[in-house]
Protein backbone atom coordinates (compact mmCIF):
# COMPACT_ATOMS: atom_id res chain seq x y z
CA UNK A 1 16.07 24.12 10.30
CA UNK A 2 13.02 22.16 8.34
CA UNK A 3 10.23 24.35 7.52
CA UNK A 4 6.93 23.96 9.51
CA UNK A 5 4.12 22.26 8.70
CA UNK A 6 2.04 24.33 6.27
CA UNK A 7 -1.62 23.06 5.65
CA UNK A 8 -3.43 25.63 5.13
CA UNK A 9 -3.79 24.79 1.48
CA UNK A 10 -3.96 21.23 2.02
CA UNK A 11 -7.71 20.76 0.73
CA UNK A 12 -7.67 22.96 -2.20
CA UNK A 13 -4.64 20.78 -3.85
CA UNK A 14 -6.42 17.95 -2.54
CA UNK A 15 -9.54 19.14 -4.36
CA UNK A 16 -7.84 20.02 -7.37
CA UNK A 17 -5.55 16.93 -7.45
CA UNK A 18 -8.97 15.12 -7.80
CA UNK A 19 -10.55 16.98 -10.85
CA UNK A 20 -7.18 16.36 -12.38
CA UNK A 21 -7.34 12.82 -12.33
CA UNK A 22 -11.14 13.25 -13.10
CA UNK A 23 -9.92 14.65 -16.28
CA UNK A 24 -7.25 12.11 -17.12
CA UNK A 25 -9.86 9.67 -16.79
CA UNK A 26 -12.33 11.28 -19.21
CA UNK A 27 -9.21 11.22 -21.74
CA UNK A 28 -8.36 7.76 -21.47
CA UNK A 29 -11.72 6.73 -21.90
CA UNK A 30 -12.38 8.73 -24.92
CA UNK A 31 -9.02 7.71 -26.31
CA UNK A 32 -10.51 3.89 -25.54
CA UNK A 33 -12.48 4.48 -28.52
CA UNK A 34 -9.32 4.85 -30.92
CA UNK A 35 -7.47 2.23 -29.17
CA UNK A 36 -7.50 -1.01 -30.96
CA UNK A 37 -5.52 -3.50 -28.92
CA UNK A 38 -7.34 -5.45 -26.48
CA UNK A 39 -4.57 -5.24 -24.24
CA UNK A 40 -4.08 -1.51 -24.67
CA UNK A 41 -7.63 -1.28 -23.74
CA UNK A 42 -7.11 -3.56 -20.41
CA UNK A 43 -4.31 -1.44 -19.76
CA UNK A 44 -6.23 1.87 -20.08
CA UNK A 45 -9.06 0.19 -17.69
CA UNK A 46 -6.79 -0.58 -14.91
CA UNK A 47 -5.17 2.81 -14.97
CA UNK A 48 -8.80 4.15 -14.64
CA UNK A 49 -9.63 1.98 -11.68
CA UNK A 50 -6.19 3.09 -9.90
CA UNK A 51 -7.53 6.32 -10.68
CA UNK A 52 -10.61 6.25 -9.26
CA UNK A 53 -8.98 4.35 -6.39
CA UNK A 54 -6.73 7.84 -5.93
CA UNK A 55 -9.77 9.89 -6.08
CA UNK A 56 -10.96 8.31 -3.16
CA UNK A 57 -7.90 8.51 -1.19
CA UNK A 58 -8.11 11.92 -1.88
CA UNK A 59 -11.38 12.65 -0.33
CA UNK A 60 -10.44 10.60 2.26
CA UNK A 61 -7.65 12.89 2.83
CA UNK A 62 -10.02 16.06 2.21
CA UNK A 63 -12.10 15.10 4.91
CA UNK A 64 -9.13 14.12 7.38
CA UNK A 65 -7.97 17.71 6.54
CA UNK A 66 -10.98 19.39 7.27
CA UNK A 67 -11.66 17.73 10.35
CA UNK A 68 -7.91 19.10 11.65
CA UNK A 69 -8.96 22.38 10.80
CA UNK A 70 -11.95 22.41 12.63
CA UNK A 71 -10.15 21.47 15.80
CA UNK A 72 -7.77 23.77 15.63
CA UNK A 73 -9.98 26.49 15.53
C-alpha cells in the first residue's frame, strides 16, 4: 500500500534546498579565482546559471506549496 502524500515539510526542504545551492554557488565562484582554465571557468559559470535557474524553480515551488496549504486550511 504506497504511503500518502506527506507535505507538510514540503517548504522547509524547499527553503533549505535553496540556501544549499546558494552556498555551492558562493564556492564555485570563489574557487573561480584559483581556476586557471578558461574552459574550467565557462564550465563553473554555466553550473552557476543552472543553479540559479534551480533556485528559482524552487521558489516557484515554495510558493505553489504555500498556496496548497492555505486552501486546505
Amino acid at each position: 500500500m504506497p504511503k500518502p502524500d506527506d507535505r507538510s515539510n514540503n517548504v522547509e526542504r524547499l527553503q533549505q534546498m535553496v540556501e544549499n545551492t546558494k552556498e555551492n554557488i558562493e564556492a564555485a565562484n570563489e574557487s573561480l579565482e584559483n581556476t586557471m582554465s578558461a574552459e574550467q571557468q565557462e564550465q563553473i559559470r554555466e553550473k552557476n546559471k543552472r543553479r540559479e535557474e534551480s533556485i528559482q524553480s524552487f521558489q516557484n515551488e515554495i510558493e505553489d506549496e504555500k498556496a496548497y496549504r492555505q486552501s486546505h486550511e
